[in-house]
PDB file of N, CA and C in Angstrom:
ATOM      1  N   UNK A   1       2.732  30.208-126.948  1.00  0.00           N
ATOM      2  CA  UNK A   1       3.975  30.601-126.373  1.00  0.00           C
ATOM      3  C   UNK A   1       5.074  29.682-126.899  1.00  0.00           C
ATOM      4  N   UNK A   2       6.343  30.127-127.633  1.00  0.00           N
ATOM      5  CA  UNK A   2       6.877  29.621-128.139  1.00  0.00           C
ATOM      6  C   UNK A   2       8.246  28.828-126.903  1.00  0.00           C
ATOM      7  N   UNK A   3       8.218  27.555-127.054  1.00  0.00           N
ATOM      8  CA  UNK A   3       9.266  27.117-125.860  1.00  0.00           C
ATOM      9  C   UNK A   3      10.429  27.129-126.106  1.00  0.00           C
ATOM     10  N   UNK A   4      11.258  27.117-124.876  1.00  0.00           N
ATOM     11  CA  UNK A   4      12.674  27.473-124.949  1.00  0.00           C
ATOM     12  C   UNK A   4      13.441  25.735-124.766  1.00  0.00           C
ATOM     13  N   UNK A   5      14.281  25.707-125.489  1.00  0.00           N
ATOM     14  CA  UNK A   5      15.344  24.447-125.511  1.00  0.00           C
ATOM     15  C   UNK A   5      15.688  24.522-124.240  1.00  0.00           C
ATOM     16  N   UNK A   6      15.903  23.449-124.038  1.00  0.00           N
ATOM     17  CA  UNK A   6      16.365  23.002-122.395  1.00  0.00           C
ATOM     18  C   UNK A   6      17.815  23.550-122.242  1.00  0.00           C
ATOM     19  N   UNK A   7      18.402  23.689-120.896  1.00  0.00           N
ATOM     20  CA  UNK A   7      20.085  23.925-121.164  1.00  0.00           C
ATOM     21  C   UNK A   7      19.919  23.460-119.604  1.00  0.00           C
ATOM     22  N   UNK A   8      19.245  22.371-119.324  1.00  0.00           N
ATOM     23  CA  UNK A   8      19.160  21.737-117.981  1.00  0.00           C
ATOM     24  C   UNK A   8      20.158  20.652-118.050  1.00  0.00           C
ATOM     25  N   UNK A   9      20.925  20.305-117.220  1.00  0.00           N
ATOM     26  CA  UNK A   9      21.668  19.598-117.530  1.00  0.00           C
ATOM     27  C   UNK A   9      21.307  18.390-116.769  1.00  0.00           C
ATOM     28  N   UNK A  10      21.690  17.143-117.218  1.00  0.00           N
ATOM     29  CA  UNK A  10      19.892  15.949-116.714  1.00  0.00           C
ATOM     30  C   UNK A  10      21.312  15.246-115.632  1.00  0.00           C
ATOM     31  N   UNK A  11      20.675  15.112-114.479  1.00  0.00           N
ATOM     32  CA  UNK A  11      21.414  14.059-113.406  1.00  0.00           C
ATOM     33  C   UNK A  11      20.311  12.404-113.112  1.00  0.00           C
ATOM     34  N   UNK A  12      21.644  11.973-112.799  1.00  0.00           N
ATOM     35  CA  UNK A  12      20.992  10.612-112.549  1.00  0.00           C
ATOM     36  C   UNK A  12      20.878  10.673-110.828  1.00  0.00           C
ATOM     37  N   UNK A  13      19.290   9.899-111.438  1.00  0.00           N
ATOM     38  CA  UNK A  13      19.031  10.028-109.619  1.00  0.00           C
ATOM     39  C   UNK A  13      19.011   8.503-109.139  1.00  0.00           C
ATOM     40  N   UNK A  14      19.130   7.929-108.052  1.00  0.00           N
ATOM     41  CA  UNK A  14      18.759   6.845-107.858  1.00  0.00           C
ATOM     42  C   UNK A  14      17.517   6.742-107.479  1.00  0.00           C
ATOM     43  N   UNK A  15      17.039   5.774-108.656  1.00  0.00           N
ATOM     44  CA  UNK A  15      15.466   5.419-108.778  1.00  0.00           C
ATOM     45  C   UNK A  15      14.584   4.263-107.975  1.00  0.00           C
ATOM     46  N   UNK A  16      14.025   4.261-107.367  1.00  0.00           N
ATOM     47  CA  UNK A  16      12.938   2.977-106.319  1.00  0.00           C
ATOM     48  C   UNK A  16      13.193   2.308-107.286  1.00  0.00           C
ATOM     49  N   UNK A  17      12.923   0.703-106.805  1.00  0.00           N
ATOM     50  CA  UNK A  17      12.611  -0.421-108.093  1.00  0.00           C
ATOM     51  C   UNK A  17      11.522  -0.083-108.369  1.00  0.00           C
ATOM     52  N   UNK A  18      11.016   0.018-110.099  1.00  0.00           N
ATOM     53  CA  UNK A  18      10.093   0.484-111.064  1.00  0.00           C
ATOM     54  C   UNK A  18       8.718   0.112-110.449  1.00  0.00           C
ATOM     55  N   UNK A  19       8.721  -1.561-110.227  1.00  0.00           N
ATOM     56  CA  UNK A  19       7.286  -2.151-109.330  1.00  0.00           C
ATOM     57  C   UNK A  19       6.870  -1.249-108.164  1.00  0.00           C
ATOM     58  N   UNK A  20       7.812  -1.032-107.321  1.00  0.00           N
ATOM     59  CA  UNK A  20       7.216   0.087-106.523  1.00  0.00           C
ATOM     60  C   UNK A  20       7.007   1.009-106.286  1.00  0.00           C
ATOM     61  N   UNK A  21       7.784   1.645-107.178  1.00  0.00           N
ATOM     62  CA  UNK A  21       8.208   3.254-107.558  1.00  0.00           C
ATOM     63  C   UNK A  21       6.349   3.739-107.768  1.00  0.00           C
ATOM     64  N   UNK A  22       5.824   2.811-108.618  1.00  0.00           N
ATOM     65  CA  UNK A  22       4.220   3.351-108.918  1.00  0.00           C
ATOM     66  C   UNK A  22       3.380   2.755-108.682  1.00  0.00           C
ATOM     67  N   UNK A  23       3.157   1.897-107.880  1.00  0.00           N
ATOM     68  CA  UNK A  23       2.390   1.169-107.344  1.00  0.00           C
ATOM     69  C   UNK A  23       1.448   1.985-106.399  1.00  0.00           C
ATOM     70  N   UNK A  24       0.544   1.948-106.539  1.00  0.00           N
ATOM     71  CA  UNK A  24      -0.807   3.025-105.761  1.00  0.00           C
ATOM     72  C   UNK A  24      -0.702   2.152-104.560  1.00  0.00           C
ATOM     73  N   UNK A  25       0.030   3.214-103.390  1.00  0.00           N
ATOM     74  CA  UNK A  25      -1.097   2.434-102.010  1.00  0.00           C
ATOM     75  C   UNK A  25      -2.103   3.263-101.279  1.00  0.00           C
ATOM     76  N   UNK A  26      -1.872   1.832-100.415  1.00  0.00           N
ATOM     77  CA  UNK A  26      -3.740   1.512-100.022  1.00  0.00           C
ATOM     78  C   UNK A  26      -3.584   2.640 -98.872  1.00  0.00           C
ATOM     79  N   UNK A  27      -4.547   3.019 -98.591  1.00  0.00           N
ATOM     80  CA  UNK A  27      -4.754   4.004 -97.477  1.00  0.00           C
ATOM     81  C   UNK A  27      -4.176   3.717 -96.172  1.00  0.00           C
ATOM     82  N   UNK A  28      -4.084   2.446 -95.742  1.00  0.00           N
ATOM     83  CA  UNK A  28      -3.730   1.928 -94.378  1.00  0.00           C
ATOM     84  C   UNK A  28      -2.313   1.743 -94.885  1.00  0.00           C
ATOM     85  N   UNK A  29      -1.811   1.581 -95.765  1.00  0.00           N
ATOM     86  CA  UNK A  29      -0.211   1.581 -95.895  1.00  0.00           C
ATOM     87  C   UNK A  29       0.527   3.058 -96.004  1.00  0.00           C
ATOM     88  N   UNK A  30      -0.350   3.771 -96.874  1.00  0.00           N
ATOM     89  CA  UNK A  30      -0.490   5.647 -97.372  1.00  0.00           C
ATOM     90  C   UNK A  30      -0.236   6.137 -95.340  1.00  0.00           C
ATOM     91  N   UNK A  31      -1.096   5.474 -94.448  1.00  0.00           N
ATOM     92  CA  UNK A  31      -1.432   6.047 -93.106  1.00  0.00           C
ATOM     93  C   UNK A  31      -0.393   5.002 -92.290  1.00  0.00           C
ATOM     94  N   UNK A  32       0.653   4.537 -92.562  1.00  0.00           N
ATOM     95  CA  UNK A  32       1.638   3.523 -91.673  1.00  0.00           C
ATOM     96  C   UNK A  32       3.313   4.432 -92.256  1.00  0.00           C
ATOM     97  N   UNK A  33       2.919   4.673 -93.216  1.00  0.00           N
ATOM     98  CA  UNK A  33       3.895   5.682 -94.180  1.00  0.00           C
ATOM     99  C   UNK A  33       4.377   7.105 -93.310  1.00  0.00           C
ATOM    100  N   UNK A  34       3.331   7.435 -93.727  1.00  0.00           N
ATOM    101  CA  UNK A  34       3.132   8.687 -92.872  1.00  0.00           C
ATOM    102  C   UNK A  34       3.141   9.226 -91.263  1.00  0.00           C
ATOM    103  N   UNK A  35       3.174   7.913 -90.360  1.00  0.00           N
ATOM    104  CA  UNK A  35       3.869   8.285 -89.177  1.00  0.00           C
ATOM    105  C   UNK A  35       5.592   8.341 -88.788  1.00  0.00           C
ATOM    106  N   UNK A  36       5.828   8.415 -90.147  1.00  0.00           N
ATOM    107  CA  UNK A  36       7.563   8.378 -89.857  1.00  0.00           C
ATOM    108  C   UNK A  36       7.913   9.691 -90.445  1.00  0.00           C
ATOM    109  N   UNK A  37       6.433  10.092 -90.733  1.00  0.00           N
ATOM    110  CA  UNK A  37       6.864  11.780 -91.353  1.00  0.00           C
ATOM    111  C   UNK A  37       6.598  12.781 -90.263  1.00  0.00           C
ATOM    112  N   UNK A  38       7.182  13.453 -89.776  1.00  0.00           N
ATOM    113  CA  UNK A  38       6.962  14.894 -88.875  1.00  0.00           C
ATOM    114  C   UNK A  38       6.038  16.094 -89.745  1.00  0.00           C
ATOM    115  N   UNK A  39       4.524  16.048 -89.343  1.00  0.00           N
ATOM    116  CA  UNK A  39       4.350  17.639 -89.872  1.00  0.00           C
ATOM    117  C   UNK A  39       3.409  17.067 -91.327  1.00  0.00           C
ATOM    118  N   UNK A  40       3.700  15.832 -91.622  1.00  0.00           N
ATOM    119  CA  UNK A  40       2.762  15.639 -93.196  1.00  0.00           C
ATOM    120  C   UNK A  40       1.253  15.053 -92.703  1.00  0.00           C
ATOM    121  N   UNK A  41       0.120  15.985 -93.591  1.00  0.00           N
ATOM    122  CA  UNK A  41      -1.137  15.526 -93.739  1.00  0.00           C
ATOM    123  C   UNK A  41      -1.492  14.582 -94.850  1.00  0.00           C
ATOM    124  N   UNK A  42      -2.119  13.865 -94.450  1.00  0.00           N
ATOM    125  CA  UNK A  42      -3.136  13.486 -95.794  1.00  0.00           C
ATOM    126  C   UNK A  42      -4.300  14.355 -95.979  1.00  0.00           C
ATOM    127  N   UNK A  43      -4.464  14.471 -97.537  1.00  0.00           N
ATOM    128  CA  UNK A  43      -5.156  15.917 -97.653  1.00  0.00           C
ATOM    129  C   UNK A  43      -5.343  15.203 -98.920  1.00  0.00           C
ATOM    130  N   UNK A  44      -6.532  14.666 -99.729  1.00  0.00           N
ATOM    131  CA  UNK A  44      -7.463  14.817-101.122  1.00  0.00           C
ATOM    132  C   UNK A  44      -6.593  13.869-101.957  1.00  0.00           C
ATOM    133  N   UNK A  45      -5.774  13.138-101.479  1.00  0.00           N
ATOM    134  CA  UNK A  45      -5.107  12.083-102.135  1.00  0.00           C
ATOM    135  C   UNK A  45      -4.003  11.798-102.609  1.00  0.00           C
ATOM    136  N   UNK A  46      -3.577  12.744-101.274  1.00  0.00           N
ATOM    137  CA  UNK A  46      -1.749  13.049-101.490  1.00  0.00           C
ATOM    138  C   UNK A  46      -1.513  13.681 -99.900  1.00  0.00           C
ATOM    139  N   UNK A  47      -0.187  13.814 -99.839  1.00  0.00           N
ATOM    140  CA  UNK A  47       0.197  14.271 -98.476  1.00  0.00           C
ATOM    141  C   UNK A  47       0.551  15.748 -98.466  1.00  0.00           C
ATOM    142  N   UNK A  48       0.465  16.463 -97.758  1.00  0.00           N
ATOM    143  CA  UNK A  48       1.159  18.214 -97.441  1.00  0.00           C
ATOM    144  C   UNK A  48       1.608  18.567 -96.266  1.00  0.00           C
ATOM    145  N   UNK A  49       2.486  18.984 -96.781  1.00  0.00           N
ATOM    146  CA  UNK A  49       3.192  20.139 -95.605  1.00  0.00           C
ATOM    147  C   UNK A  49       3.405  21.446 -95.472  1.00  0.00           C
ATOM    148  N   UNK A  50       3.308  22.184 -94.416  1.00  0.00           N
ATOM    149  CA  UNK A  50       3.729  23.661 -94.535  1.00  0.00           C
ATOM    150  C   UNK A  50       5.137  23.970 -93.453  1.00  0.00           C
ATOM    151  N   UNK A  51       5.897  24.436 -94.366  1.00  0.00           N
ATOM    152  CA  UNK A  51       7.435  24.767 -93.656  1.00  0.00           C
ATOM    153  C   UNK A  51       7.092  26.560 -93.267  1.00  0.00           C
ATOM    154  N   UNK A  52       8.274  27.084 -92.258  1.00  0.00           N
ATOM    155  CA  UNK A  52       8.193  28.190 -92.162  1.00  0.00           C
ATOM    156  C   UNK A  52       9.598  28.385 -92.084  1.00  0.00           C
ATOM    157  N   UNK A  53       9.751  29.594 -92.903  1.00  0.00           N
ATOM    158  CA  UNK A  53      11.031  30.260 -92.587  1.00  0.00           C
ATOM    159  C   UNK A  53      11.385  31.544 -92.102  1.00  0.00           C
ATOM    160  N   UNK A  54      12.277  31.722 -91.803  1.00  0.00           N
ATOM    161  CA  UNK A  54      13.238  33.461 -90.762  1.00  0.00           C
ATOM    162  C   UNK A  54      12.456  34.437 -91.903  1.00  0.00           C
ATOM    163  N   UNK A  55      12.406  33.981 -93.500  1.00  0.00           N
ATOM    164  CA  UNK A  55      12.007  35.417 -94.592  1.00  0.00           C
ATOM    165  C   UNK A  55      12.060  34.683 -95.850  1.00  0.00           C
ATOM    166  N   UNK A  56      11.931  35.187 -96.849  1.00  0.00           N
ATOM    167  CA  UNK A  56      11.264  35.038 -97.962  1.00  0.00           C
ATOM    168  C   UNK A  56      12.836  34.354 -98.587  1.00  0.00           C
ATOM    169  N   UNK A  57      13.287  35.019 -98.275  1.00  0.00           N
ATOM    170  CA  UNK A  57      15.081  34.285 -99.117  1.00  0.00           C
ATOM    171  C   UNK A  57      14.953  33.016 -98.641  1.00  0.00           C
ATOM    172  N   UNK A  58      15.007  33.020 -97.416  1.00  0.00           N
ATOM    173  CA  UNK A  58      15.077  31.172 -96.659  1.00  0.00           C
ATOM    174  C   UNK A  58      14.109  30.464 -96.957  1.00  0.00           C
ATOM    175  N   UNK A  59      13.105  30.460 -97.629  1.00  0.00           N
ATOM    176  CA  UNK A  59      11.720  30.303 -98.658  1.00  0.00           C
ATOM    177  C   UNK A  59      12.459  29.806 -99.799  1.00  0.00           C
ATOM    178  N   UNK A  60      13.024  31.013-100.660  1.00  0.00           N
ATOM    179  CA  UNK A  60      12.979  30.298-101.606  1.00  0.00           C
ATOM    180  C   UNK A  60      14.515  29.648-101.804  1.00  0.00           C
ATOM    181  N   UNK A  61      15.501  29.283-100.820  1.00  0.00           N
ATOM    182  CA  UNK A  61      16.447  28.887-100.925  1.00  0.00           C
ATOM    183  C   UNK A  61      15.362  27.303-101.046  1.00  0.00           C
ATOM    184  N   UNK A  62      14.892  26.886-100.000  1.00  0.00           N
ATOM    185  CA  UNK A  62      14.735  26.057 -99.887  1.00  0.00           C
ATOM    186  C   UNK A  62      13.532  25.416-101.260  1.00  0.00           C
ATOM    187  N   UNK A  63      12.778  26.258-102.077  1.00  0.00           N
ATOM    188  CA  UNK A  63      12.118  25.945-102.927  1.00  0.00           C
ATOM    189  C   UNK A  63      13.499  25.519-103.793  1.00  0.00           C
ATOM    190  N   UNK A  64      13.940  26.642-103.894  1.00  0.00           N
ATOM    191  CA  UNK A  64      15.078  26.062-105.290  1.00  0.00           C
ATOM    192  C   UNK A  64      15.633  24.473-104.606  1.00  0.00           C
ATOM    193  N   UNK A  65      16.168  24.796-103.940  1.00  0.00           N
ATOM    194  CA  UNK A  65      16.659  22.970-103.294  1.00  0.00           C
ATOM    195  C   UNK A  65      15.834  22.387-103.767  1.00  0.00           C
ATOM    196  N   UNK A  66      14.521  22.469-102.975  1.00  0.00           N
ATOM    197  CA  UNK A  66      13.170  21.134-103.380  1.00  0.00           C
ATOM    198  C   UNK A  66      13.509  20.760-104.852  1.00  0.00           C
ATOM    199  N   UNK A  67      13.069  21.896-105.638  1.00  0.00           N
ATOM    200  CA  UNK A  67      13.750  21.681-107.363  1.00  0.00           C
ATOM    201  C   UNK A  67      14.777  21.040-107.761  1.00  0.00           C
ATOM    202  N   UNK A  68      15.465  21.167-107.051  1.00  0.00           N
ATOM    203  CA  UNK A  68      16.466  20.014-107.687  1.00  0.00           C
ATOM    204  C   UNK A  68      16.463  18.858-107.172  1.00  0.00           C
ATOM    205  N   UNK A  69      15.962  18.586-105.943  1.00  0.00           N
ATOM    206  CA  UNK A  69      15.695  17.270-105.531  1.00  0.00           C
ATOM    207  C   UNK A  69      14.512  16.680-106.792  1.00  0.00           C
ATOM    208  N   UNK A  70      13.497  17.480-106.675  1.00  0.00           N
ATOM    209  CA  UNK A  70      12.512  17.037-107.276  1.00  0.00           C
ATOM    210  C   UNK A  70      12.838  16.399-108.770  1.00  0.00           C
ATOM    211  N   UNK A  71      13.754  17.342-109.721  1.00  0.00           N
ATOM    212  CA  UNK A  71      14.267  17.001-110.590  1.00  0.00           C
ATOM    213  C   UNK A  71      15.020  15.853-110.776  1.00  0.00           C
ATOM    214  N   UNK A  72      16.104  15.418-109.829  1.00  0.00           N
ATOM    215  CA  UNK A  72      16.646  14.121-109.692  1.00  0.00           C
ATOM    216  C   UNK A  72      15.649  13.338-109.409  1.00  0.00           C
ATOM    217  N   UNK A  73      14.980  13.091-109.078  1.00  0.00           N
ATOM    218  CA  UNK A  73      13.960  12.234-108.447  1.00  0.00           C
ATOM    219  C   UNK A  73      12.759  11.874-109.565  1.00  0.00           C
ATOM    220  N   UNK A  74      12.742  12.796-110.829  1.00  0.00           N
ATOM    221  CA  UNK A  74      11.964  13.105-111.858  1.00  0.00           C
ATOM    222  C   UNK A  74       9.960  12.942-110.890  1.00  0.00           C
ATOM    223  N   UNK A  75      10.045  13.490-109.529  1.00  0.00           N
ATOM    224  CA  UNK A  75       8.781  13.641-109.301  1.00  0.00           C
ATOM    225  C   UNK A  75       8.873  14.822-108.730  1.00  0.00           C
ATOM    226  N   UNK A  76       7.710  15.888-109.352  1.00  0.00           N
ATOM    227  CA  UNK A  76       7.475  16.881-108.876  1.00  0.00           C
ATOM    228  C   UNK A  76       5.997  17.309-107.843  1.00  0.00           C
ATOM    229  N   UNK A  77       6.794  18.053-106.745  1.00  0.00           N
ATOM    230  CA  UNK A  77       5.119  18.406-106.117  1.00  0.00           C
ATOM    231  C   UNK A  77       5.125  19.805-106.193  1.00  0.00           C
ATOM    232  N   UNK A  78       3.628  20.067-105.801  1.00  0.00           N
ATOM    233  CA  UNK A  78       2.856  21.249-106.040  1.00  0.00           C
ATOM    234  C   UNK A  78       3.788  22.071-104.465  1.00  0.00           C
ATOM    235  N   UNK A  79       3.874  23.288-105.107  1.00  0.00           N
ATOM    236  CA  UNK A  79       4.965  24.595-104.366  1.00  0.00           C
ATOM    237  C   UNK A  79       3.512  25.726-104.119  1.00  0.00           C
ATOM    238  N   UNK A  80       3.109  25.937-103.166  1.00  0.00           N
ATOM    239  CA  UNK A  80       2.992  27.311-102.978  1.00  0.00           C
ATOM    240  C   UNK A  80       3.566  28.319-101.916  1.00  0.00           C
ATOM    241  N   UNK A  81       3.960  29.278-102.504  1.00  0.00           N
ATOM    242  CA  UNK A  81       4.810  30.370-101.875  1.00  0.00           C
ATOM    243  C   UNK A  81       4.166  31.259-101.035  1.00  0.00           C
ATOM    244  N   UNK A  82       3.838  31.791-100.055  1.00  0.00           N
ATOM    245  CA  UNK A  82       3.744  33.088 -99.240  1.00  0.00           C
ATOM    246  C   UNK A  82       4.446  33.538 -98.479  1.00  0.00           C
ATOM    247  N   UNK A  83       5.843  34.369 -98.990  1.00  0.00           N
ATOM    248  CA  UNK A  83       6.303  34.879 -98.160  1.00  0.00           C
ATOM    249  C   UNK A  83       7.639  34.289 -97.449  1.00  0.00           C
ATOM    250  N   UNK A  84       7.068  34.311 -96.189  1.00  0.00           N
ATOM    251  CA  UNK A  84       8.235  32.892 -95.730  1.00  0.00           C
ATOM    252  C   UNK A  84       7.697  31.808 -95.456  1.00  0.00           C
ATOM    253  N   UNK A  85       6.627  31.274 -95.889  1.00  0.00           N
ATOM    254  CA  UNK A  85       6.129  29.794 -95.380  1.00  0.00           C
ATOM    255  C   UNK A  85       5.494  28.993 -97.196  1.00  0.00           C
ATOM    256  N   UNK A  86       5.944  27.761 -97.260  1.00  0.00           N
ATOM    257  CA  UNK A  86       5.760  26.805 -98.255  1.00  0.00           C
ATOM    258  C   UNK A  86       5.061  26.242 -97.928  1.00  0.00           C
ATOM    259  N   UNK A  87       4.184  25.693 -98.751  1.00  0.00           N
ATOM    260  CA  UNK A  87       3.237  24.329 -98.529  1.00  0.00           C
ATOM    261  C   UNK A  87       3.379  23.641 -99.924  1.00  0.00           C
ATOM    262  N   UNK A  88       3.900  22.243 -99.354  1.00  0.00           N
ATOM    263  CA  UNK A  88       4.156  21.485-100.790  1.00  0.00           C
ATOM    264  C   UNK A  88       3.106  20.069 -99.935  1.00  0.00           C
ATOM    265  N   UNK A  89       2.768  19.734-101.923  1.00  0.00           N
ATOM    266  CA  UNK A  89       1.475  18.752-101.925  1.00  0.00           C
ATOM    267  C   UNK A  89       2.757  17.749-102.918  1.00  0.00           C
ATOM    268  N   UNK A  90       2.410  16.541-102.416  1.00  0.00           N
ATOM    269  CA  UNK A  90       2.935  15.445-103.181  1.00  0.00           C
ATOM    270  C   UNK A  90       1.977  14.463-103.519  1.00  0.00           C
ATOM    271  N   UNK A  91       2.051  14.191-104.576  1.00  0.00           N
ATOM    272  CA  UNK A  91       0.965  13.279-104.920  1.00  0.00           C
ATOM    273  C   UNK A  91       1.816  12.043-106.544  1.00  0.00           C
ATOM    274  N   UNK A  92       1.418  11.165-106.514  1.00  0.00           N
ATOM    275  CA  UNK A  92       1.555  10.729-108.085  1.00  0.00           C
ATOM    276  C   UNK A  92       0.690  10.387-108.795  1.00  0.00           C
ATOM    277  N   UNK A  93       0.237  11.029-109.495  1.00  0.00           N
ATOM    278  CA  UNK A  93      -0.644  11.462-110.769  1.00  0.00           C
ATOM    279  C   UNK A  93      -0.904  10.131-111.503  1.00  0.00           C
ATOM    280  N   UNK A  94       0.090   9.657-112.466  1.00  0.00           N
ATOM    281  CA  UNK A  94      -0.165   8.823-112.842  1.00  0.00           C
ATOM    282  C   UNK A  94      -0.750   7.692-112.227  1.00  0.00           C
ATOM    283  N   UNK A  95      -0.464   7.315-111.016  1.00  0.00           N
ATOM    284  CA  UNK A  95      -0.876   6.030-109.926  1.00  0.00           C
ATOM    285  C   UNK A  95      -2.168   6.381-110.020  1.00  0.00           C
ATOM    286  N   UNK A  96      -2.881   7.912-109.831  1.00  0.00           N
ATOM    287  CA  UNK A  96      -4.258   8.331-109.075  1.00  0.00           C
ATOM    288  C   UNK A  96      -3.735   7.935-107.613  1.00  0.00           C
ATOM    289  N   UNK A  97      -3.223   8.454-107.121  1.00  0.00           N
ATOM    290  CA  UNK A  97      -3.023   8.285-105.461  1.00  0.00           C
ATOM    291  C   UNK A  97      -1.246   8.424-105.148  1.00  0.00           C
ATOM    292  N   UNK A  98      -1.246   8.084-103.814  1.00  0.00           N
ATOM    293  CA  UNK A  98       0.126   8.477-103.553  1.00  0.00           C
ATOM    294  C   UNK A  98       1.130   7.154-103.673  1.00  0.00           C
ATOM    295  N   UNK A  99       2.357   7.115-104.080  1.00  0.00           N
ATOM    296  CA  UNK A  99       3.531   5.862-103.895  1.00  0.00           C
ATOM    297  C   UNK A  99       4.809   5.928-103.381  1.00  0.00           C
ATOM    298  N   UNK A 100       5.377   4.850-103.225  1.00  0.00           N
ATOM    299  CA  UNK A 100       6.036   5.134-102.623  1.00  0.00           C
ATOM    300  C   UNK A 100       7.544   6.284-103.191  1.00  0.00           C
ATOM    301  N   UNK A 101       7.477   6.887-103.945  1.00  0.00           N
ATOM    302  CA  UNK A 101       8.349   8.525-104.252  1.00  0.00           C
ATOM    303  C   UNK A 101       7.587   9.145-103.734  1.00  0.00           C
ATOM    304  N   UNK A 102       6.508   9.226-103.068  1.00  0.00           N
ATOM    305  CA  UNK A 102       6.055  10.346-102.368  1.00  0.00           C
ATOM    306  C   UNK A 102       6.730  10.567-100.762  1.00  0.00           C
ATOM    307  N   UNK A 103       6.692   9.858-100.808  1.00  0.00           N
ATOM    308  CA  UNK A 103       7.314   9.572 -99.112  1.00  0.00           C
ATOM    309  C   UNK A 103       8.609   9.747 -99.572  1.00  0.00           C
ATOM    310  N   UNK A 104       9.426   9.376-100.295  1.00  0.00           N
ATOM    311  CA  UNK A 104      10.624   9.391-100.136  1.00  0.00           C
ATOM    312  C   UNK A 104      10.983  10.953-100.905  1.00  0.00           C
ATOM    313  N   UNK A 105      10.753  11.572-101.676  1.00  0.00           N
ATOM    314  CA  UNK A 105      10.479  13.210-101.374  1.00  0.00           C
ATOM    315  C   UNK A 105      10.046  13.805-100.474  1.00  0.00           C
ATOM    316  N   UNK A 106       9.221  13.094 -99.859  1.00  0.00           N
ATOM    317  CA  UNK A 106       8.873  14.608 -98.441  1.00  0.00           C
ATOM    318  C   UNK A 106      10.104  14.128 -97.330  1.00  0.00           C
ATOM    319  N   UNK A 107      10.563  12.667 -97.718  1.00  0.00           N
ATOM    320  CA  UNK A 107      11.657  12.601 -96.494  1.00  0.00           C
ATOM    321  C   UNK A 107      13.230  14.013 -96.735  1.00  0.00           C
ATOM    322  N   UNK A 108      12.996  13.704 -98.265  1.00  0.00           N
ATOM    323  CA  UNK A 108      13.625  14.246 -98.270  1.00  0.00           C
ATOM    324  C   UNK A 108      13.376  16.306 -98.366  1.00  0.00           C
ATOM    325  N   UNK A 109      12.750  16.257 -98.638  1.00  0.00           N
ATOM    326  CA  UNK A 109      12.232  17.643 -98.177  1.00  0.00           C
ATOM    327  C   UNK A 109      12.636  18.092 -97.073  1.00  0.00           C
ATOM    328  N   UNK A 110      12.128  17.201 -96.107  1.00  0.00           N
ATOM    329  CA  UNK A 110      12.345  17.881 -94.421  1.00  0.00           C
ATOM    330  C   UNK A 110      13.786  17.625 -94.252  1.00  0.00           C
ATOM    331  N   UNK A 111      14.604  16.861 -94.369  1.00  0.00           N
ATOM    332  CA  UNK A 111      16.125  17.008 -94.546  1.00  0.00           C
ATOM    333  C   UNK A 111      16.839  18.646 -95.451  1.00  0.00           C
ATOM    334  N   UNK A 112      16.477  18.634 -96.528  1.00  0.00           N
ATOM    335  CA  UNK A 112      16.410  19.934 -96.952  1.00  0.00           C
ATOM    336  C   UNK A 112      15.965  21.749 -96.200  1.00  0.00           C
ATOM    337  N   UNK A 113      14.820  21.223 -95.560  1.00  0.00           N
ATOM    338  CA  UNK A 113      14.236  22.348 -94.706  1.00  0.00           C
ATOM    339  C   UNK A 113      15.334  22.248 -93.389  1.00  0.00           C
ATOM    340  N   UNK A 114      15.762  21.260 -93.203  1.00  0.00           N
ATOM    341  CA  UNK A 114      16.067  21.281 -91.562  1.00  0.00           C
ATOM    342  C   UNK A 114      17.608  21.857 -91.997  1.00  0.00           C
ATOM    343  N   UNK A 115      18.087  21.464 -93.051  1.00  0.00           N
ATOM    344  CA  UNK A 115      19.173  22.275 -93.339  1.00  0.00           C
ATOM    345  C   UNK A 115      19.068  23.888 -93.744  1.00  0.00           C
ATOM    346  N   UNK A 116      18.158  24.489 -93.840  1.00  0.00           N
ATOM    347  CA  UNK A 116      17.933  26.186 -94.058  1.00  0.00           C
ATOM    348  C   UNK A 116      17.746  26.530 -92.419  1.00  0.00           C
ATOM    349  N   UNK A 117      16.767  25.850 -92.029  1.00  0.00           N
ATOM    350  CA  UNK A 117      16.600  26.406 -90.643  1.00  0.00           C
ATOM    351  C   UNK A 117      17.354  27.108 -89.416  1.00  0.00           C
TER     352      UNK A 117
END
């Protein structure tokens, strides 16, 4: 499949300091993290959530948002769509486990969702 040139236009995001930005944590820090989140699991070595919305537009308003957060943020999580309800998985890949941009995307996620709602 032949790829298409970008015509994305690149924003600067403000980035964690680099040391922590990828720093793998430990499960008991991954689980001290995560009580300041409403609604996120730990699930296979990353966190998830499932949002619900009024219909499928308020779905994907809020996917497209996530996207551009995600994009500033240059970390992306896993989107699946049904309808009117999302479930996004955050994880960082490179670490093998979750860091701290994971948390600070799903914070910002639910700021995003609570604004469609």
């Amino acid at each position: 499949m032949r790829k298409r040139p970008s015509s994305r236009r690149v924003t600067k995001a403000t980035p964690l300091p680099e040391a922590d930005a990828a720093r793998r944590l430990s499960a008991r820090e991954a689980r001290s993290r995560l009580q300041g989140l409403g609604g996120w699991t730990l699930k296979g070595g990353g966190i998830r959530k499932a949002y619900e919305f009024g219909d499928f537009l308020a779905a994907m308003r809020f996917v497209n948002r996530v996207a551009s957060a995600a994009e500033r943020a240059c970390h992306h999580p896993d989107i699946d769509i049904r309808w009117n309800r999302v479930l996004l998985t955050l994880t960082t890949h490179d670490a093998g486990g979750l860091t701290s941009r994971d948390f600070a995307l799903a914070g910002s996620c639910d700021r995003l969702a609570a604004a469609i709602s």
